[in-house]
PDB file of N, CA and C in Angstrom:
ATOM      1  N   UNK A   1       0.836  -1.166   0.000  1.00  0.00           N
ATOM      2  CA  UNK A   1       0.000   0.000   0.000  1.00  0.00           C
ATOM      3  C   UNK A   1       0.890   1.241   0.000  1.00  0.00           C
ATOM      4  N   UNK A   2       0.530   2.379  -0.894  1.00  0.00           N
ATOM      5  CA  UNK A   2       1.384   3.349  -0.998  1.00  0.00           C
ATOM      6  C   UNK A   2       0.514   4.721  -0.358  1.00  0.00           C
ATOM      7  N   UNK A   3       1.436   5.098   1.133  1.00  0.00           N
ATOM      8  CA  UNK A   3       0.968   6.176   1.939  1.00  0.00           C
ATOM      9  C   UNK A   3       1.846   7.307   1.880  1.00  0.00           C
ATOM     10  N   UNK A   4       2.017   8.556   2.606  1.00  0.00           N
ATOM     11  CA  UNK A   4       2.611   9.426   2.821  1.00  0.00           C
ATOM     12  C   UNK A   4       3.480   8.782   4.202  1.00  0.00           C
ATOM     13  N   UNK A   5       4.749   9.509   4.432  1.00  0.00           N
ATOM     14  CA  UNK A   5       5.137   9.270   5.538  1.00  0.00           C
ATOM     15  C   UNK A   5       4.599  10.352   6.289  1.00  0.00           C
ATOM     16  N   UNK A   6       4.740  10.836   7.309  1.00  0.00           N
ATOM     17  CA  UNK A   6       4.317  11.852   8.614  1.00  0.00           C
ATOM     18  C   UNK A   6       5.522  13.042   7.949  1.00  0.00           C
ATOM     19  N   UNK A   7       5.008  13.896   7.430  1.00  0.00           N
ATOM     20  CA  UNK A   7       5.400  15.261   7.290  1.00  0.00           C
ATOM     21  C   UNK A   7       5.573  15.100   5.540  1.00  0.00           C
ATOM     22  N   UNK A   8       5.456  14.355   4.797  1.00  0.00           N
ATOM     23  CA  UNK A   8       5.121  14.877   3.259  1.00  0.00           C
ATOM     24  C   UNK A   8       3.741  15.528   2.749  1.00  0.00           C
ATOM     25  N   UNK A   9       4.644  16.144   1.771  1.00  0.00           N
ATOM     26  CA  UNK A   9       3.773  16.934   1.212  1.00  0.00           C
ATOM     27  C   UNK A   9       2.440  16.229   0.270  1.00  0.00           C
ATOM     28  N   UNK A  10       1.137  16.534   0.724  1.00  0.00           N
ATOM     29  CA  UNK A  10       0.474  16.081  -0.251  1.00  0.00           C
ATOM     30  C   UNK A  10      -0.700  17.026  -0.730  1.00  0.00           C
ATOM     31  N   UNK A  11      -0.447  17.076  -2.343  1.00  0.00           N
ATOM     32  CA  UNK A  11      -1.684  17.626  -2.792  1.00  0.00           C
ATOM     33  C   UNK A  11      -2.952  17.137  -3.678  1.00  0.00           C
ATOM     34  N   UNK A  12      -4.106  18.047  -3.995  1.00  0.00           N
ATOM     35  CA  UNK A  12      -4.978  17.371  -4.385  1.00  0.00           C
ATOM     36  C   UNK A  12      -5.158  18.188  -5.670  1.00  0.00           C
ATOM     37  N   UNK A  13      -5.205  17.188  -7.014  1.00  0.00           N
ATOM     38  CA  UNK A  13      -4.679  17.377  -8.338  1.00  0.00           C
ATOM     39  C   UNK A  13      -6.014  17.632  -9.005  1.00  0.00           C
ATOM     40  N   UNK A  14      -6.556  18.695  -9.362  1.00  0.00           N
ATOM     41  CA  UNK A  14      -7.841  18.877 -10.182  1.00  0.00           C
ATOM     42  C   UNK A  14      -7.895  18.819 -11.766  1.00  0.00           C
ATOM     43  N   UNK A  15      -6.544  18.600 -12.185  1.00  0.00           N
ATOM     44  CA  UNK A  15      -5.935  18.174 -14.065  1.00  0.00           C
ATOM     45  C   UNK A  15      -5.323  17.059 -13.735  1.00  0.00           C
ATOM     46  N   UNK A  16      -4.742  17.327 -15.180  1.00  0.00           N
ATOM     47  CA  UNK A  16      -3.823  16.106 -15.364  1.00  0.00           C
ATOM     48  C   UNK A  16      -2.538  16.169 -15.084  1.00  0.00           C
ATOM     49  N   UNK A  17      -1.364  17.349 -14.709  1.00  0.00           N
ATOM     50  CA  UNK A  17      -0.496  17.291 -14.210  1.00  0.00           C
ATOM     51  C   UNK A  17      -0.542  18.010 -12.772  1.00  0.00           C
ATOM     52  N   UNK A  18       0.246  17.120 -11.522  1.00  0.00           N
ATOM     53  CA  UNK A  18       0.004  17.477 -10.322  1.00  0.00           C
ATOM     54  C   UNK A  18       0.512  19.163 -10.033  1.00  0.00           C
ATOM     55  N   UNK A  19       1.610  19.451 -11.035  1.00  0.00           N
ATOM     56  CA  UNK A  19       2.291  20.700 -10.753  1.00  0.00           C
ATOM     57  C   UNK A  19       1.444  21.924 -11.402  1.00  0.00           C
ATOM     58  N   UNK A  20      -0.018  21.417 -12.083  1.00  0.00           N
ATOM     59  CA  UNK A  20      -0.701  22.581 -12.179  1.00  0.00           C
ATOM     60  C   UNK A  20      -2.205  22.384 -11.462  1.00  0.00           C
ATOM     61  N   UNK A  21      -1.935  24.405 -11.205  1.00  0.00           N
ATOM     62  CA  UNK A  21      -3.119  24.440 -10.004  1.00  0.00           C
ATOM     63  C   UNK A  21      -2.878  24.116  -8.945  1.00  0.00           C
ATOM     64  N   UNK A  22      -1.445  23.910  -8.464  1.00  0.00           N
ATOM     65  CA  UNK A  22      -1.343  23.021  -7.104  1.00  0.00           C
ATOM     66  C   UNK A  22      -0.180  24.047  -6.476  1.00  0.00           C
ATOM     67  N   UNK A  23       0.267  23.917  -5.123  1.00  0.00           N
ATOM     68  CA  UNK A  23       1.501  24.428  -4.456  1.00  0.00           C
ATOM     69  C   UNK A  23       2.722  23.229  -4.490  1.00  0.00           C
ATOM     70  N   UNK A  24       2.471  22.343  -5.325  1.00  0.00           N
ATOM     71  CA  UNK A  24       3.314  21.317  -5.580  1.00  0.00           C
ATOM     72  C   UNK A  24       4.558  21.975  -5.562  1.00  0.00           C
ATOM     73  N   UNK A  25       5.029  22.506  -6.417  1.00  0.00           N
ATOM     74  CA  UNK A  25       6.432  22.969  -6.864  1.00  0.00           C
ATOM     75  C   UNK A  25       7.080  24.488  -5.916  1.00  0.00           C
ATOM     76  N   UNK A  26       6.083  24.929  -5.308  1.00  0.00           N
ATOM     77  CA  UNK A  26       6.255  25.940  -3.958  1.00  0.00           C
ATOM     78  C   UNK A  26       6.710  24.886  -3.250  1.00  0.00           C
ATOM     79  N   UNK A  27       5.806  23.803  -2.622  1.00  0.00           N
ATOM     80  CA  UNK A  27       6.521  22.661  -1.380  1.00  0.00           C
ATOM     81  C   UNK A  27       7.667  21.906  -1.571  1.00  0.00           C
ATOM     82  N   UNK A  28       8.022  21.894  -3.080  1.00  0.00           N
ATOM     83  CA  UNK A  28       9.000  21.273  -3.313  1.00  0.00           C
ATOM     84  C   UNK A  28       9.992  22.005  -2.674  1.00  0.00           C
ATOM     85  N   UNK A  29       9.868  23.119  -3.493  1.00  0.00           N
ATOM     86  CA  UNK A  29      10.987  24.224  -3.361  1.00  0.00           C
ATOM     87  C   UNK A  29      11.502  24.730  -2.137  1.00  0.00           C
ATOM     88  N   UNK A  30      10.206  24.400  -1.265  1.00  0.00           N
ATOM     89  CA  UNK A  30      10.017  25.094   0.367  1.00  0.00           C
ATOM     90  C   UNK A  30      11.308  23.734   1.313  1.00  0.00           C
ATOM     91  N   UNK A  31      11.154  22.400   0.750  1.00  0.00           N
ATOM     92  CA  UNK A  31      11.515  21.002   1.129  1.00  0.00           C
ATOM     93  C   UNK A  31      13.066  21.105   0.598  1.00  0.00           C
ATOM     94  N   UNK A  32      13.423  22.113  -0.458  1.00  0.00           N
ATOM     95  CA  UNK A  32      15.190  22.035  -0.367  1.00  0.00           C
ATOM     96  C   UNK A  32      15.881  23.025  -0.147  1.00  0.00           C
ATOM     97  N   UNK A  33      15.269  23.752   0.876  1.00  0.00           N
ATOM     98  CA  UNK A  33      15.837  24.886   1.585  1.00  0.00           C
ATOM     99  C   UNK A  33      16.551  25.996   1.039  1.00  0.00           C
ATOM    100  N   UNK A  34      17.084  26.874   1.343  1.00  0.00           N
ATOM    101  CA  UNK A  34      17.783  27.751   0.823  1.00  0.00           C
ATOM    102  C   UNK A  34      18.798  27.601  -0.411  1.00  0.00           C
ATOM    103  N   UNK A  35      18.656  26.387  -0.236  1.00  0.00           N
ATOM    104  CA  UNK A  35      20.422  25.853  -1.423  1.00  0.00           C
ATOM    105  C   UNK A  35      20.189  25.921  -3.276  1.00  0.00           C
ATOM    106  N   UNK A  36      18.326  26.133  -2.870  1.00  0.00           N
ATOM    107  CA  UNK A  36      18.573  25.610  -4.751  1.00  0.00           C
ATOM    108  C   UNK A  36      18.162  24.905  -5.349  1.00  0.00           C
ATOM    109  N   UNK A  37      18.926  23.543  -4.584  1.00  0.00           N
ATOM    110  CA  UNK A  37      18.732  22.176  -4.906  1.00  0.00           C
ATOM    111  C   UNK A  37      17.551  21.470  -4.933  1.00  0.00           C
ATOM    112  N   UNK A  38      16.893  20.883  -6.284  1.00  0.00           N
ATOM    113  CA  UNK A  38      15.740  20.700  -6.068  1.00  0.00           C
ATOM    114  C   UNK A  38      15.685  19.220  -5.861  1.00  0.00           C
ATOM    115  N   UNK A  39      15.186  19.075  -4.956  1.00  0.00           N
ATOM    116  CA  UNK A  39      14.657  17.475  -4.505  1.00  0.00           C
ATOM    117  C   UNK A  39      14.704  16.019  -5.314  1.00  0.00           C
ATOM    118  N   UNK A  40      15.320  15.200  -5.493  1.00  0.00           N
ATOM    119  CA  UNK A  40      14.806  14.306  -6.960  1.00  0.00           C
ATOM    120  C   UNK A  40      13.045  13.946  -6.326  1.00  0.00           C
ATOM    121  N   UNK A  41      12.309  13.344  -7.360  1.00  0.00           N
ATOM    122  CA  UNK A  41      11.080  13.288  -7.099  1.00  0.00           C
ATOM    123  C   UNK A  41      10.816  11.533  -7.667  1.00  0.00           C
ATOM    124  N   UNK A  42       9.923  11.050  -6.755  1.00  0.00           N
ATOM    125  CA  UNK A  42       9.655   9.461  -7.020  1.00  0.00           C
ATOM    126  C   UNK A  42       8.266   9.305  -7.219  1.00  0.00           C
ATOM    127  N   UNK A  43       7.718   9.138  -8.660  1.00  0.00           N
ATOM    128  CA  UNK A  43       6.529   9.110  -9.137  1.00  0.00           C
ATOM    129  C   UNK A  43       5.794   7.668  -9.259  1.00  0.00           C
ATOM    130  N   UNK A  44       4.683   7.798  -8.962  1.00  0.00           N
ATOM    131  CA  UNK A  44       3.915   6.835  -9.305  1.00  0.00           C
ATOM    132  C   UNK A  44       2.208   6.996  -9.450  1.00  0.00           C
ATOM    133  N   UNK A  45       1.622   5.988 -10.136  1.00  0.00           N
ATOM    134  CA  UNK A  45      -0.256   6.580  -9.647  1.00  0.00           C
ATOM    135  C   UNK A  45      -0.916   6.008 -10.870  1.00  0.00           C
ATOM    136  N   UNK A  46      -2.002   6.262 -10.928  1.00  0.00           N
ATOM    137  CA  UNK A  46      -2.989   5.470 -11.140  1.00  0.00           C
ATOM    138  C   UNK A  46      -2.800   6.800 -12.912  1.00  0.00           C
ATOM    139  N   UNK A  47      -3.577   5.516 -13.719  1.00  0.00           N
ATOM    140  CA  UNK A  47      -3.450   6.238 -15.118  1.00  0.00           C
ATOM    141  C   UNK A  47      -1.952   6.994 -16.093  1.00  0.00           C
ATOM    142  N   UNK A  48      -1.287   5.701 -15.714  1.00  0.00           N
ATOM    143  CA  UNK A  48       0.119   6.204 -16.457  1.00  0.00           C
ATOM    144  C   UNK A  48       0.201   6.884 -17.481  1.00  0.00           C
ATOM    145  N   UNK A  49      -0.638   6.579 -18.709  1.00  0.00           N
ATOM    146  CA  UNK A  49      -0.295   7.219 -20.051  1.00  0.00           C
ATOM    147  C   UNK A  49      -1.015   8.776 -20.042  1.00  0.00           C
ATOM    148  N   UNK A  50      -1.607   9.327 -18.712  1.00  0.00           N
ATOM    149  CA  UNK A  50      -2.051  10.153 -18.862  1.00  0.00           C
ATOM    150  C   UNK A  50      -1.802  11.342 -17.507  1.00  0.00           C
ATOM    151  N   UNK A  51      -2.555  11.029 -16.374  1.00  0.00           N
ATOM    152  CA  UNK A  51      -2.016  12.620 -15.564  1.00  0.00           C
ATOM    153  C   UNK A  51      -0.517  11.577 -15.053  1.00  0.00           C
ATOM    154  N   UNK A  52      -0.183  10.558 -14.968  1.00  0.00           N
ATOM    155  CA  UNK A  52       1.255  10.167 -14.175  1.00  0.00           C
ATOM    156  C   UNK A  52       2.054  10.601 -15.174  1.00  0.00           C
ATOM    157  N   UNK A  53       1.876  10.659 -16.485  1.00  0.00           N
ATOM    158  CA  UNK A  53       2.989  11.213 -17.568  1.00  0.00           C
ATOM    159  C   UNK A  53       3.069  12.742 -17.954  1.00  0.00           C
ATOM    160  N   UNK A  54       1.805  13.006 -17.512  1.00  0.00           N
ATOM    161  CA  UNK A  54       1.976  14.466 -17.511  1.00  0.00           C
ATOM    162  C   UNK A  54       2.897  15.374 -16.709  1.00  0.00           C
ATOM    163  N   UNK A  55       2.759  14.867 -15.242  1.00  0.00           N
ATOM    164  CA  UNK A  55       3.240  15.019 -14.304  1.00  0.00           C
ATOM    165  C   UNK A  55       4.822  14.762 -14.376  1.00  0.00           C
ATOM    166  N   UNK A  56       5.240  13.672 -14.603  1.00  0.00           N
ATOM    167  CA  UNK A  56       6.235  13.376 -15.068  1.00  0.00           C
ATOM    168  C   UNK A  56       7.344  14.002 -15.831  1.00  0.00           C
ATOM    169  N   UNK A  57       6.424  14.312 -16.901  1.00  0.00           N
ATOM    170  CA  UNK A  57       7.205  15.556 -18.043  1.00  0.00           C
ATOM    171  C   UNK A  57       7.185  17.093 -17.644  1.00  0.00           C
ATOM    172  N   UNK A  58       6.180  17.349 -17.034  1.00  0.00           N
ATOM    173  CA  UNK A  58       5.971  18.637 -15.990  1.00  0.00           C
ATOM    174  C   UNK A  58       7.127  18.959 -15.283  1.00  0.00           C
ATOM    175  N   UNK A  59       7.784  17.679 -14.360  1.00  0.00           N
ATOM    176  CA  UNK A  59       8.392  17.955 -13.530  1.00  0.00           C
ATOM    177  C   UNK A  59      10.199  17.377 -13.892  1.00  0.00           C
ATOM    178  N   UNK A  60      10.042  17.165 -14.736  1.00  0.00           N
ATOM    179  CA  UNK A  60      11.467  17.102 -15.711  1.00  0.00           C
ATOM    180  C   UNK A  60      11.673  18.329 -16.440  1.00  0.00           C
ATOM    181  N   UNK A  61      10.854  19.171 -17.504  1.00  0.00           N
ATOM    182  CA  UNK A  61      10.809  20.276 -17.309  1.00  0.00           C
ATOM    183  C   UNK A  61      11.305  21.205 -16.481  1.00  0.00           C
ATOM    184  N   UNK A  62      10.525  21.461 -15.532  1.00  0.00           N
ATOM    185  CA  UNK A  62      11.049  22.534 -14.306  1.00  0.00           C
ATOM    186  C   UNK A  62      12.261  22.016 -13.575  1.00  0.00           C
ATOM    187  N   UNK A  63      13.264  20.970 -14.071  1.00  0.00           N
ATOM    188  CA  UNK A  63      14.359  20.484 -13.478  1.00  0.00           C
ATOM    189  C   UNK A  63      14.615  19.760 -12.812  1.00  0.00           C
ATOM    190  N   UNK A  64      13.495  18.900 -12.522  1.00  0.00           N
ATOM    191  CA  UNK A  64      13.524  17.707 -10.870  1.00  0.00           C
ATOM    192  C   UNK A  64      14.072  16.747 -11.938  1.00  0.00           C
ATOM    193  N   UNK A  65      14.929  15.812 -11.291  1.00  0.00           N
ATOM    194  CA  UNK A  65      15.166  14.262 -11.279  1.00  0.00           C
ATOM    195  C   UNK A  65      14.104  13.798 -10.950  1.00  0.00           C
ATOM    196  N   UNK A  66      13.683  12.928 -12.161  1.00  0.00           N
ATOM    197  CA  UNK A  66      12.539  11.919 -11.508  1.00  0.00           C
ATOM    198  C   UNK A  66      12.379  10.844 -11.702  1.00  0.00           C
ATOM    199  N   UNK A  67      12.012   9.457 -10.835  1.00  0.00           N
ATOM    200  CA  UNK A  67      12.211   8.502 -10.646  1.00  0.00           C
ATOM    201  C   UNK A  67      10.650   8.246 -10.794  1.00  0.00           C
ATOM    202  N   UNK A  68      10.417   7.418 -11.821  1.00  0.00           N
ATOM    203  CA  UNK A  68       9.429   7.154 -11.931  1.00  0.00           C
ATOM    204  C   UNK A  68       9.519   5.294 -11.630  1.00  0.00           C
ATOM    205  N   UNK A  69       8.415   4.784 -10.522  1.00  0.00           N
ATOM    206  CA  UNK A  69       8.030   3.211 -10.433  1.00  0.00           C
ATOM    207  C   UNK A  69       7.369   2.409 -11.415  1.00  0.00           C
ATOM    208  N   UNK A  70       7.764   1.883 -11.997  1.00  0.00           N
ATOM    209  CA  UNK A  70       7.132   1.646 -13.571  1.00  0.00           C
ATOM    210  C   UNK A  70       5.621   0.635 -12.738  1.00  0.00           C
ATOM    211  N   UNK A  71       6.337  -0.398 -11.742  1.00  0.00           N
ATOM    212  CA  UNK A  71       5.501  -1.305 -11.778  1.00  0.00           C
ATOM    213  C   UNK A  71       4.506  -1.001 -10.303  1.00  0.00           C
ATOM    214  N   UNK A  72       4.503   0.436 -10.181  1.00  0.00           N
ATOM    215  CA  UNK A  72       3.736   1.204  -9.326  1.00  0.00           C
ATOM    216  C   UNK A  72       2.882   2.192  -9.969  1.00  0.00           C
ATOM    217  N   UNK A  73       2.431   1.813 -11.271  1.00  0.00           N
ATOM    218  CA  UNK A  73       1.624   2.615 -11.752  1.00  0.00           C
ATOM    219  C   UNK A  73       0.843   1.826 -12.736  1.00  0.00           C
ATOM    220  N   UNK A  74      -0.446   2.001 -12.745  1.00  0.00           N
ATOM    221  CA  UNK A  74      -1.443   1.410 -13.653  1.00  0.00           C
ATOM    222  C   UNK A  74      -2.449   2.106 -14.913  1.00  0.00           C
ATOM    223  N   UNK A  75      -2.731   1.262 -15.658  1.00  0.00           N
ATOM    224  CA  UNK A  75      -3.316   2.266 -16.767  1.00  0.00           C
ATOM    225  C   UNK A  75      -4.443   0.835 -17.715  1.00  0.00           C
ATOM    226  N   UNK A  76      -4.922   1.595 -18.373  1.00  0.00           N
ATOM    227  CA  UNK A  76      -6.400   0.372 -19.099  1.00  0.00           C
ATOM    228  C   UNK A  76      -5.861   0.327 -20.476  1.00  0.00           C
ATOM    229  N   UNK A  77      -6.723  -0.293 -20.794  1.00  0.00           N
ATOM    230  CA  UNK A  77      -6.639  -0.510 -23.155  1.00  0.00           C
ATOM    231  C   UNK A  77      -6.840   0.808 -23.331  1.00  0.00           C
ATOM    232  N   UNK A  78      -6.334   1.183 -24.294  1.00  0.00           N
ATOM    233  CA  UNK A  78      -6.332   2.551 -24.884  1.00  0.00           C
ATOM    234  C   UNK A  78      -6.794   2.100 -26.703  1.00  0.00           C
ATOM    235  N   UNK A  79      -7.844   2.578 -27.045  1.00  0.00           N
ATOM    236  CA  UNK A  79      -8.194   2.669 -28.637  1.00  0.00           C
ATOM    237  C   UNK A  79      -8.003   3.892 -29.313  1.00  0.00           C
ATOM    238  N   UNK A  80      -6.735   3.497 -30.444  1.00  0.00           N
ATOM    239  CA  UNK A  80      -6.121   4.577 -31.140  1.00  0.00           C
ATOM    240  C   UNK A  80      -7.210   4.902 -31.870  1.00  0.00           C
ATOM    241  N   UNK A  81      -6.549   5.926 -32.643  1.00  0.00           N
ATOM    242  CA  UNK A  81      -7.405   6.702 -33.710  1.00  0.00           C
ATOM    243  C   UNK A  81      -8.055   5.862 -34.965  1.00  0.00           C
ATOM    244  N   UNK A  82      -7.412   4.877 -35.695  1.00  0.00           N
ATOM    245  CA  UNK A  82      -7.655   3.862 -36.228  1.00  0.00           C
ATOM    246  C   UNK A  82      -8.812   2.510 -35.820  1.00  0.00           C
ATOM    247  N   UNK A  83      -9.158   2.889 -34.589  1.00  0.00           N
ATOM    248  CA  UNK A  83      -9.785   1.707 -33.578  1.00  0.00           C
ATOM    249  C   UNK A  83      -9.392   0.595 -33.517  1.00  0.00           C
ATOM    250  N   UNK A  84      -8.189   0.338 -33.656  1.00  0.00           N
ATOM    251  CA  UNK A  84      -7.300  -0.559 -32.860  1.00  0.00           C
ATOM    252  C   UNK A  84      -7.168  -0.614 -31.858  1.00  0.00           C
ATOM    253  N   UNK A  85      -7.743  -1.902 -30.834  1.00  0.00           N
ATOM    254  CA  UNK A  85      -7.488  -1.633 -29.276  1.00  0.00           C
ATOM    255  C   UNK A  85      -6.190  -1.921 -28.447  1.00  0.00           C
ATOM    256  N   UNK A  86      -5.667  -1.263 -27.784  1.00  0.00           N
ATOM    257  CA  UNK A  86      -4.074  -1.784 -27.772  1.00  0.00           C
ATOM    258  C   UNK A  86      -4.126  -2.171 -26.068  1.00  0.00           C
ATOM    259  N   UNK A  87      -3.898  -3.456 -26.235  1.00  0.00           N
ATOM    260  CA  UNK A  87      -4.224  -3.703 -24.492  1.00  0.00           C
ATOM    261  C   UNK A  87      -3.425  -3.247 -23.209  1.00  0.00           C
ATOM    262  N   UNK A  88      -3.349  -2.710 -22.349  1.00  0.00           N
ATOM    263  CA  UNK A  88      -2.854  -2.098 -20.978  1.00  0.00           C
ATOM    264  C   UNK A  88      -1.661  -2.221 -21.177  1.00  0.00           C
ATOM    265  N   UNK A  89      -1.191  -3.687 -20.870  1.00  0.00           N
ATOM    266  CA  UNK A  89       0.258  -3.848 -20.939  1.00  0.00           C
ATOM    267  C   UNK A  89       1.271  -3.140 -22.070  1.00  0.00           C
ATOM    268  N   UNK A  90       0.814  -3.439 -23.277  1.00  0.00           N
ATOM    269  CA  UNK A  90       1.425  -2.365 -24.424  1.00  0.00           C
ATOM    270  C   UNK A  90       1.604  -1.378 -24.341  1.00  0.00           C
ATOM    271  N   UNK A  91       0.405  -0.647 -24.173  1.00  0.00           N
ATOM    272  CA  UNK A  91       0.405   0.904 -23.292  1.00  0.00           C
ATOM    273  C   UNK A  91       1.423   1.430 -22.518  1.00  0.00           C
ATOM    274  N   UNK A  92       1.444   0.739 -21.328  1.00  0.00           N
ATOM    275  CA  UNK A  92       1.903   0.373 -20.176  1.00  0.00           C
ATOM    276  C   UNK A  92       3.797   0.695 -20.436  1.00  0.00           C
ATOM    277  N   UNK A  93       4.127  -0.451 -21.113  1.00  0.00           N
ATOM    278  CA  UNK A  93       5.502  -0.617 -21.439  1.00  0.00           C
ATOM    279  C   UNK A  93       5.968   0.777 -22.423  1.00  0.00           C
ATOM    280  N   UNK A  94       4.683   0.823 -23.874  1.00  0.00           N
ATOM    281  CA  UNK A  94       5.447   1.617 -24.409  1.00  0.00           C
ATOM    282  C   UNK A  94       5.635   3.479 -24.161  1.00  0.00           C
ATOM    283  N   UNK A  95       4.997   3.624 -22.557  1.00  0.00           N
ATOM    284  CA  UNK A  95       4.768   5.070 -22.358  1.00  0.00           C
ATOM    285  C   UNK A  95       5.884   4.552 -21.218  1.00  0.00           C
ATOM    286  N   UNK A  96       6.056   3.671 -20.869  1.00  0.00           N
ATOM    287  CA  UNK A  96       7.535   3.744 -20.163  1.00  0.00           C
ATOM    288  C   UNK A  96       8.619   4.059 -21.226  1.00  0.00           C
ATOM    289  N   UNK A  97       8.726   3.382 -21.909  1.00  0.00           N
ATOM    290  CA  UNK A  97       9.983   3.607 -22.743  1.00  0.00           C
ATOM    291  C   UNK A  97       9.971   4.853 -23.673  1.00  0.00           C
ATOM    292  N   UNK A  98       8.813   5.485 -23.208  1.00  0.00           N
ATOM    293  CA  UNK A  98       8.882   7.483 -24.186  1.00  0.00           C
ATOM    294  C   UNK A  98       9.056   7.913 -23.313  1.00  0.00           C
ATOM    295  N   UNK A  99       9.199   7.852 -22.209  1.00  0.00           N
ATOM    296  CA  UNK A  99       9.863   8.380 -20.626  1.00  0.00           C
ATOM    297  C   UNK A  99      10.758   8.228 -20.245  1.00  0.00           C
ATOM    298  N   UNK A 100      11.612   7.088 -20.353  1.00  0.00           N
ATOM    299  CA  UNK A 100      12.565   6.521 -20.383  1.00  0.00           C
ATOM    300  C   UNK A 100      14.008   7.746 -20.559  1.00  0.00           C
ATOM    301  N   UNK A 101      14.329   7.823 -19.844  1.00  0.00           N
ATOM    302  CA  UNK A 101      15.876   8.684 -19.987  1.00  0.00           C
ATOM    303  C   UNK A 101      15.473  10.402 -20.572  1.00  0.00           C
ATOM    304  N   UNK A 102      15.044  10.892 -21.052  1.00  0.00           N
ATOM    305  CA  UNK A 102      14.622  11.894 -21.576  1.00  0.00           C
ATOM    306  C   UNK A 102      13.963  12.897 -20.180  1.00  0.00           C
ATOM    307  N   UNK A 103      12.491  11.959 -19.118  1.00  0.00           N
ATOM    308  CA  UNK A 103      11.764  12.354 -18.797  1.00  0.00           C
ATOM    309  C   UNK A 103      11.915  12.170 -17.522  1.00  0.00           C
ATOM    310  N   UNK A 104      12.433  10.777 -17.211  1.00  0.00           N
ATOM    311  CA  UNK A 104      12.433  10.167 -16.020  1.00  0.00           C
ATOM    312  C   UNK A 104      13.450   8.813 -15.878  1.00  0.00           C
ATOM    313  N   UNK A 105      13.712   8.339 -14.754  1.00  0.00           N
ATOM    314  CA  UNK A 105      14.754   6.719 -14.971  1.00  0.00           C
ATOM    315  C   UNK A 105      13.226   6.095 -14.545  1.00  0.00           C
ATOM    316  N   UNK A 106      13.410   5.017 -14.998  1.00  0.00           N
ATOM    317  CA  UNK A 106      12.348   3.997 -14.691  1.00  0.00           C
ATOM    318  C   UNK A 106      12.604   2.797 -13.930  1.00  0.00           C
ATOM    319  N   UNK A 107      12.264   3.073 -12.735  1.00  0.00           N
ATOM    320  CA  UNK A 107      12.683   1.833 -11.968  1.00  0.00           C
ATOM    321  C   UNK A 107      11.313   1.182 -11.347  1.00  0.00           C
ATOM    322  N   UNK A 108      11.684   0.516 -10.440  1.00  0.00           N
ATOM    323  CA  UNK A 108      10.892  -0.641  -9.628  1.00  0.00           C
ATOM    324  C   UNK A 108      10.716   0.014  -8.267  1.00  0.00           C
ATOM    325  N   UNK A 109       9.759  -0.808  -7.570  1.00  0.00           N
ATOM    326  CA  UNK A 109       9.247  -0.685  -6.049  1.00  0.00           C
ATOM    327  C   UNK A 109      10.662  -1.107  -5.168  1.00  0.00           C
ATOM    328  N   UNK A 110      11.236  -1.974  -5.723  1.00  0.00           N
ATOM    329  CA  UNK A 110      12.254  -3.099  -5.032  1.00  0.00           C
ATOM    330  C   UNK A 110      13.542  -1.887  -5.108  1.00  0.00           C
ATOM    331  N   UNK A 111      13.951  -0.967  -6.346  1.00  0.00           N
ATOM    332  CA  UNK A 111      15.087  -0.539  -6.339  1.00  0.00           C
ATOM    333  C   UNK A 111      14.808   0.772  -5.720  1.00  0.00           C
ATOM    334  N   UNK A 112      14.170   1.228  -5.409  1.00  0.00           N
ATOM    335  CA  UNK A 112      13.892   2.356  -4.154  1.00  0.00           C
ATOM    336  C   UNK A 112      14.499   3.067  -2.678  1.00  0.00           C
ATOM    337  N   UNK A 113      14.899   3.314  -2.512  1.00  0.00           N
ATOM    338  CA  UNK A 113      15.075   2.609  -0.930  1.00  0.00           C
ATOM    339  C   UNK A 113      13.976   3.447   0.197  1.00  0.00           C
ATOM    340  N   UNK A 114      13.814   3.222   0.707  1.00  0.00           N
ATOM    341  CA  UNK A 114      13.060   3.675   2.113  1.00  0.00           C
ATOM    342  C   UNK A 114      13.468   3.961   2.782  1.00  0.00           C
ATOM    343  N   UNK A 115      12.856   5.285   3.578  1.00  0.00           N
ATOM    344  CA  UNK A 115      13.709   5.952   4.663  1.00  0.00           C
ATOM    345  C   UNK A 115      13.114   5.288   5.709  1.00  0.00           C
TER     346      UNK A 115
END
């Protein structure tokens, strides 16, 4: 089960990327003190090919390192423009690998570490 620890920041996302409309990137900023240095960030959530990738690219953009959990994030069949239905997993893999190094590193639950 994926919670907050006792003193993270959490906000509540009314689009598709968390860093708009939100104090997301104020708390970030507030969380690496005077130095600058912006936080790396460890993504995950529900609907990958859509607000988790938004978010994602949002926050690669504005300069964060981000660590995205590949196998901590979920997403459905998506039907292209053609109406071809392309099932989850396809999806899944190939919006990891357009993220992939450019946007984010893509790792696992397991290569994480925990404070």
């Amino acid at each position: 089960m994926a919670a907050p620890l006792e003193g993270e920041l959490v906000v509540a996302t009314k689009i598709h990327s968390a860093f708009i409309g939100t104090e997301l990137a104020v708390g970030l900023k507030a969380t690496a003190g005077g130095g600058g240095v912006k936080p790396p960030l460890v993504i995950c959530g529900v609907l990958l090919a859509n607000s988790v990738e938004a978010t994602v690219r949002v926050a690669a953009n504005f300069g964060f390192t981000v660590r995205l959990r590949g196998d901590a994030c979920w997403l459905c069949d998506k039907r292209d423009l053609t109406g071809r239905l392309w099932p989850a997993e396809d999806v899944h893999q190939l919006t990891l690998a357009l993220l992939d190094g450019e946007y984010a590193g893509i790792t696992t639950v397991d290569e994480i570490p925990r404070r």
